[in-house]
Protein backbone atom coordinates (compact mmCIF):
# COMPACT_ATOMS: atom_id res chain seq x y z
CA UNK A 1 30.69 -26.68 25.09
CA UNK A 2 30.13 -22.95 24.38
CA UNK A 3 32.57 -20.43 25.44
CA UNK A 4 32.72 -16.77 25.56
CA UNK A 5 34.29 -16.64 22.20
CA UNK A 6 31.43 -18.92 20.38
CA UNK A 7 28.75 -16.74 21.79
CA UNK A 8 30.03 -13.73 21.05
CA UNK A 9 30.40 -15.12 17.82
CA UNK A 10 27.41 -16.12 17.16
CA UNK A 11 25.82 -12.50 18.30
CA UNK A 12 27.90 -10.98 15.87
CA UNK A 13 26.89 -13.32 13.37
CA UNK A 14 23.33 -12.09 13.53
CA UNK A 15 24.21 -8.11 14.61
CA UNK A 16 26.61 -8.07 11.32
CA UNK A 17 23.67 -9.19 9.33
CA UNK A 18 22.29 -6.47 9.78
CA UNK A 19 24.54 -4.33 7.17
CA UNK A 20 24.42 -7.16 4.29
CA UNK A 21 21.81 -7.00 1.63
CA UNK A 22 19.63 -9.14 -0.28
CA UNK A 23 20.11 -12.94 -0.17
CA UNK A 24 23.09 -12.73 1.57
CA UNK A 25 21.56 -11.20 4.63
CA UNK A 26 18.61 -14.02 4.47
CA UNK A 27 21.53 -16.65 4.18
CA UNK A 28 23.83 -15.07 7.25
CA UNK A 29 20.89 -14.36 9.65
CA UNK A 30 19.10 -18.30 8.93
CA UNK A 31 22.35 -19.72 9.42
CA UNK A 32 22.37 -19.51 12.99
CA UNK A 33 18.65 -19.65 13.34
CA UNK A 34 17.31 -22.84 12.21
CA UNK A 35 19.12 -25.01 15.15
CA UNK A 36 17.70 -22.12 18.05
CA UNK A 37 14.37 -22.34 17.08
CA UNK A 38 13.97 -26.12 16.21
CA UNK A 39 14.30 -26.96 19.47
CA UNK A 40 11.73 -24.10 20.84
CA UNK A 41 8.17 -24.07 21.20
CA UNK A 42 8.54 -20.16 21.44
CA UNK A 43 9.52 -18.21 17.65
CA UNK A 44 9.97 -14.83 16.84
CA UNK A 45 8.10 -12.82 15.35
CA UNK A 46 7.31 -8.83 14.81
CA UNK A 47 5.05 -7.00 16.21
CA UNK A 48 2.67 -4.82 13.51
CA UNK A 49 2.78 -1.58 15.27
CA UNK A 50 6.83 -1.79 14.37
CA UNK A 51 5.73 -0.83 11.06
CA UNK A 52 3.58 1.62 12.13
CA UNK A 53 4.58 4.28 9.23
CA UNK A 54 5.40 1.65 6.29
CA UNK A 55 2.80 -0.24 4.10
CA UNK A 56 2.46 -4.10 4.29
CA UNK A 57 4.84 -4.65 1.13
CA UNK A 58 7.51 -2.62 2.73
CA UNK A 59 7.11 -4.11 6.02
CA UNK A 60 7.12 -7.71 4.32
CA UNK A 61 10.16 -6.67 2.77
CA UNK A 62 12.01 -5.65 5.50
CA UNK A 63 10.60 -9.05 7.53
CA UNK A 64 11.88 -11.23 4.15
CA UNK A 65 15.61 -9.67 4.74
CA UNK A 66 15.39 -10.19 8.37
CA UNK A 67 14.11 -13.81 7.75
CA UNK A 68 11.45 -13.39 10.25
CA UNK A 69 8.07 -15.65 9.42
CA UNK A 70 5.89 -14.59 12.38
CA UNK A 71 3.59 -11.20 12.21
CA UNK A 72 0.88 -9.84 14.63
CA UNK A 73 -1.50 -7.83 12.10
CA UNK A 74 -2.79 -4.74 13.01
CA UNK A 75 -5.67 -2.71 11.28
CA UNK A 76 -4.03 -0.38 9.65
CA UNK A 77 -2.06 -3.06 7.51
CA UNK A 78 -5.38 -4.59 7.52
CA UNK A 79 -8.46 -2.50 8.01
CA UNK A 80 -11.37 -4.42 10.66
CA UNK A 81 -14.07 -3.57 7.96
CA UNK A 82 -11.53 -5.67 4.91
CA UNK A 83 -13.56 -8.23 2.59
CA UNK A 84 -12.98 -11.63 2.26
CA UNK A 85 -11.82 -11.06 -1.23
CA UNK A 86 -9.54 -8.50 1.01
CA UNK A 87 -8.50 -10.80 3.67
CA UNK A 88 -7.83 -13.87 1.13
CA UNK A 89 -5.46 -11.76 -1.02
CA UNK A 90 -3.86 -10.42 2.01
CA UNK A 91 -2.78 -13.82 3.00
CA UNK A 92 -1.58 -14.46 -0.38
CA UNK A 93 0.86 -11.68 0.20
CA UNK A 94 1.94 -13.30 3.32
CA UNK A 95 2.60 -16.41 2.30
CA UNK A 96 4.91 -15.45 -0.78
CA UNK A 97 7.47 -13.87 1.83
CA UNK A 98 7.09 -17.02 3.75
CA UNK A 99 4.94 -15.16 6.39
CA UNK A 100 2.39 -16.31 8.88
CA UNK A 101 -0.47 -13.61 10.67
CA UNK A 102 -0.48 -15.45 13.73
CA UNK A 103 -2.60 -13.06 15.91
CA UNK A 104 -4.10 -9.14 15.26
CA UNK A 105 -4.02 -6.28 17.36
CA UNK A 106 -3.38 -4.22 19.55
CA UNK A 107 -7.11 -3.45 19.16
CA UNK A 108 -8.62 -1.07 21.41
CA UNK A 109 -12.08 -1.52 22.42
CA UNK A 110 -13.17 0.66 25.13
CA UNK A 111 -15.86 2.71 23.92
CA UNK A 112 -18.69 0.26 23.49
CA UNK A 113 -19.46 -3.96 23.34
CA UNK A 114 -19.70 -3.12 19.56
CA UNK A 115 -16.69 -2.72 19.42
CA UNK A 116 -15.69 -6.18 20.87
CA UNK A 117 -18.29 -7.94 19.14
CA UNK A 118 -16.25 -6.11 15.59
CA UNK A 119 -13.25 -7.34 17.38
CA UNK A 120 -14.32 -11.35 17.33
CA UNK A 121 -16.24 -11.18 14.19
CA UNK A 122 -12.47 -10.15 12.77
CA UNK A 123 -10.24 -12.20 14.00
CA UNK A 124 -12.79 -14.99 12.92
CA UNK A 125 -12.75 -14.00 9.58
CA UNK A 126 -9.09 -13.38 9.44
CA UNK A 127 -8.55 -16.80 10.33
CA UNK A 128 -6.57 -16.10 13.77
CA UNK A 129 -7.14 -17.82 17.11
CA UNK A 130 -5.81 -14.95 19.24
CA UNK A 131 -6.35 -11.38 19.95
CA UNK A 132 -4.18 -8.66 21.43
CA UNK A 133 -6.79 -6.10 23.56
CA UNK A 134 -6.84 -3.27 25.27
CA UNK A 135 -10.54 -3.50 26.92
CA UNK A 136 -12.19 -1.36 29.60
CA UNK A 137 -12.14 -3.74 33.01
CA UNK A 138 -15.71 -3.75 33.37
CA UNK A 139 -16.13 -5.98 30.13
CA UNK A 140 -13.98 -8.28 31.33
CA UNK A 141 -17.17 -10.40 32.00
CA UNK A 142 -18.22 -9.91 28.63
CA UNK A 143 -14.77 -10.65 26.45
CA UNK A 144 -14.50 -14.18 28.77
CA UNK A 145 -18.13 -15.17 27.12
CA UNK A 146 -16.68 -14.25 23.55
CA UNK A 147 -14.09 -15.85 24.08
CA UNK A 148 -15.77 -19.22 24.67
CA UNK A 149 -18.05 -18.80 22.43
CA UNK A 150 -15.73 -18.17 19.62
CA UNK A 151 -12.99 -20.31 20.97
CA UNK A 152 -10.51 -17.40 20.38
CA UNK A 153 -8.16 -16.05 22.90
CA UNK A 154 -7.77 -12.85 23.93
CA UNK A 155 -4.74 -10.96 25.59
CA UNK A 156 -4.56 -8.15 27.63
CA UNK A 157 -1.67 -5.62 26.69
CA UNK A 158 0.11 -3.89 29.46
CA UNK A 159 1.56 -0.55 28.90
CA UNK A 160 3.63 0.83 31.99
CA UNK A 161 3.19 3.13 34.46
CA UNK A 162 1.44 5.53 32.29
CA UNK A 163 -1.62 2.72 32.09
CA UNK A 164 -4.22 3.43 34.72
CA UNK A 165 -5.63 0.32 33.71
CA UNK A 166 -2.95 -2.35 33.03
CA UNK A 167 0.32 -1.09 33.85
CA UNK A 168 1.88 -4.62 34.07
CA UNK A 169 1.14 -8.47 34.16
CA UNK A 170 0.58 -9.00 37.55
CA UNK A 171 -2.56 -6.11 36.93
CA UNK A 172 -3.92 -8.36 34.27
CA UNK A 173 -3.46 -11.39 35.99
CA UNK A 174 -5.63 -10.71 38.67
CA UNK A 175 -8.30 -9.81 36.67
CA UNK A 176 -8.24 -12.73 34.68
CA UNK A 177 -7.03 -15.39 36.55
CA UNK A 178 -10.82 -16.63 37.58
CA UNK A 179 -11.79 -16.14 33.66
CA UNK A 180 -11.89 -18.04 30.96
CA UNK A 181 -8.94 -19.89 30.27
CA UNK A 182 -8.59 -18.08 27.31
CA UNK A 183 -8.04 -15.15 28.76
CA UNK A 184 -4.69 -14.03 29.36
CA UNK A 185 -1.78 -11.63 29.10
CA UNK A 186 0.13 -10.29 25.84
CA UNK A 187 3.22 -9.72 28.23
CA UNK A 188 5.06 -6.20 27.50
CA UNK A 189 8.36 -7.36 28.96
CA UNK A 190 9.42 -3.71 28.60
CA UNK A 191 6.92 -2.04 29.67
CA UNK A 192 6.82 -4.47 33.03
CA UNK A 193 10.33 -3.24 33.40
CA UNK A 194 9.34 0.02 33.11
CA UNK A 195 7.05 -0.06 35.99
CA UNK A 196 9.71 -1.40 38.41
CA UNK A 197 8.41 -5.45 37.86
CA UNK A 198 10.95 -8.33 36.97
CA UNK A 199 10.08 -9.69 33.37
CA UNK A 200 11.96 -13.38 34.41
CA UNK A 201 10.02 -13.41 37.90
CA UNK A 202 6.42 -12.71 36.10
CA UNK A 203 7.12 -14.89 33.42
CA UNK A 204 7.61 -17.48 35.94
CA UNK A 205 4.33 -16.42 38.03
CA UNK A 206 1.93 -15.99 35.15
CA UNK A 207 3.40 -18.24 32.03
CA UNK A 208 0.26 -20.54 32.04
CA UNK A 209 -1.75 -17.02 31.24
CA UNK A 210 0.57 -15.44 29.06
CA UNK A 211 -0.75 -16.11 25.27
CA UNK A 212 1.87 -13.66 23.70
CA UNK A 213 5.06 -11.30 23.90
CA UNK A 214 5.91 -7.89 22.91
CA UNK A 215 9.59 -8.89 22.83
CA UNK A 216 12.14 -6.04 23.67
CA UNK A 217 14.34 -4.13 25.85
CA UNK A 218 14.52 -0.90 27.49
CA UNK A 219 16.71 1.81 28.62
CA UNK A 220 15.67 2.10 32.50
CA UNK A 221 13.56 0.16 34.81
CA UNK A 222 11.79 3.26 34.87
CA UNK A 223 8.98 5.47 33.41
CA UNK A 224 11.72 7.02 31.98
CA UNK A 225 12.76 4.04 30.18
CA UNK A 226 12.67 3.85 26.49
CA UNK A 227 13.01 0.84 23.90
CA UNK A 228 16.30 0.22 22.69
CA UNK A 229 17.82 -2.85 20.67
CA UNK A 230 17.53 -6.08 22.44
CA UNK A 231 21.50 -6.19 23.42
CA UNK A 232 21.60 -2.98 24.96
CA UNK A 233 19.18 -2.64 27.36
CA UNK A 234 18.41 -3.43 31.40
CA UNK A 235 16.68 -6.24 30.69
CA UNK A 236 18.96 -9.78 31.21
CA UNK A 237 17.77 -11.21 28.03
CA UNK A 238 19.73 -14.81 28.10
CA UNK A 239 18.13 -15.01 31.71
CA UNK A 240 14.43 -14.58 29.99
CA UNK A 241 14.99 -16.74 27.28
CA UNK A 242 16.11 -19.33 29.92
CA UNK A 243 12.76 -18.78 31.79
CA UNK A 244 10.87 -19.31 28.67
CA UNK A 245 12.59 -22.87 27.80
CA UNK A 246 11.90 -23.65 31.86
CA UNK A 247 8.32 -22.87 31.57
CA UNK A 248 7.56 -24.30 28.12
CA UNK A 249 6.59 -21.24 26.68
CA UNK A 250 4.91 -21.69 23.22
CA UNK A 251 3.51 -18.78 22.07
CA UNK A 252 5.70 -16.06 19.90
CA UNK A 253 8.52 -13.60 21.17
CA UNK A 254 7.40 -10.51 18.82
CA UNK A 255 9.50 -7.54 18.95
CA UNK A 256 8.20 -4.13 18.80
CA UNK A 257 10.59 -1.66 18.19
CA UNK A 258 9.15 1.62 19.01
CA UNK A 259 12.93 3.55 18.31
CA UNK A 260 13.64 5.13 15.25
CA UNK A 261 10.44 3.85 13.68
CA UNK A 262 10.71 5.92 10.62
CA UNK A 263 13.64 3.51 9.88
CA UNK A 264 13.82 0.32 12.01
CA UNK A 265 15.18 -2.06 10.13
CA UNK A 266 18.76 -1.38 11.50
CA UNK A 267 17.32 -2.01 14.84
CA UNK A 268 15.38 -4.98 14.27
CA UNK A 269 17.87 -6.81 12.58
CA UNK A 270 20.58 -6.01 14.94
CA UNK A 271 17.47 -7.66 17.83
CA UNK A 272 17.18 -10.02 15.74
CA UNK A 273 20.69 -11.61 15.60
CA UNK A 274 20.69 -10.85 19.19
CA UNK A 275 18.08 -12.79 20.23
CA UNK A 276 19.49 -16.08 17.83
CA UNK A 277 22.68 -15.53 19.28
CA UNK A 278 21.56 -15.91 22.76
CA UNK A 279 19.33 -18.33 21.98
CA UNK A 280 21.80 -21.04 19.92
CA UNK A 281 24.30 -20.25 22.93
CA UNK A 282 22.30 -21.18 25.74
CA UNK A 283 20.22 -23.78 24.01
């Protein structure tokens, strides 16, 4: 049975990770994450825009000391208009830090169809079977008929109460609940918070639409919330992960850490034994 003491332990397994370096760090944070995750369909993963001023090497690195094996590839790591001799090679680099690109985006496409049409044509030739999109509502249509005819999914991003156009999931949902089934929701659990919704409750509502997660916490459920490390925020994240497992989520928890990006790693790893922590203790 766990008790307070063996989950606390645990979290400070993975927080105190953090601070060690090299292979001792890779040893210390995969000790108390194979037996979590073996018994999930959910993983976790990082979202690109994390490493939104650091090349891919550094952000591999960084992922490798983290022991994180999940990415969501964005363009500037990996331009829309790469070759195949581009695209192969950049795989290669994946796979020798034991690295999967499991999805790309967030792409925004809301200036013309060309734009979408770009969008599939990637993500087809990057090998991927889902997309993270932030479309204009009136090609809603449009991206369901791309999606079939690719057999690709797409996800809608939600960005707070500063998005006139998809502040949170329930804004997406409606839109796309009479689509395509593969079209769904890359569920900003922060951001939700942020606009005054209940990640848990919408996770419950919407799970069978929700492809993907920007995994992370934040400071206030308000606009004036910002992202902080997964421990310290409003967000009850042992109640979410709990809601996942009840659902059957099986998709990827990716966090995107939008604090200190100039130098996240601190951050990230501290989420990172956070979230095994919480998840070996409540498995």
């Amino acid at each position: 049975m766990e008790t307070r003491r063996t989950f606390i332990q645990k979290g400070l397994l993975g927080i105190s990770a953090a601070t060690v370096v090299g292979t001792s760090a890779t040893q210390a944070f995969s000790g108390s994450y194979v037996s979590a995750v073996a018994a999930d369909g959910f993983a976790l993963g990082i979202a690109g825009y994390s490493f939104v001023h650091f090349d891919i090497d550094q952000s591999l690195a960084m992922m490798k000391r983290m022991n994180v094996n999940f990415l969501c590839i964005k363009d500037f790591h990996l331009p829309l208009a790469s070759t195949e001799a581009q695209i192969s090679a950049f795989h290669e680099k994946l796979a020798a830090s034991g690295v999967t690109g499991y999805a790309v985006g967030p792409l925004y496409m809301t200036k013309s169809k060309a734009e979408i049409d770009n969008a599939f044509d990637y993500a087809k030739r990057v090998g991927v079977k889902l997309i993270i999109g932030i479309p204009n509502k009136e090609d809603l249509a449009y991206i369901s008929e791309k999606t079939a005819e690719y057999d690709i999914r797409y996800a809608i991003h939600n960005h707070g109460p500063e998005d006139k156009l998809y502040p949170n999931a329930t804004s997406i949902f409606e839109l796309v609940k009479d689509l395509d089934p593969r079209m769904g929701l890359c569920f900003d659990m922060g951001h939700n918070m942020r606009d005054g919704q209940d990640p848990a409750r919408d996770m419950k509502r919407y799970h069978k639409r929700i492809f993907d997660i920007h995994f992370k916490n934040v400071t206030a459920a308000t606009k004036d919330g910002t992202t902080c490390e997964l421990g310290r925020g409003v967000i009850d994240i042992p109640a979410f992960i709990k809601t996942l497992r009840k659902v059957g989520y099986n998709g990827k928890c990716s966090l995107e850490f939008e604090k200190d990006m100039k130098d996240p790693l601190a951050g990230l790893a501290e989420s990172v034994g956070y979230f095994r922590g919480v998840s070996d203790a409540s498995a």
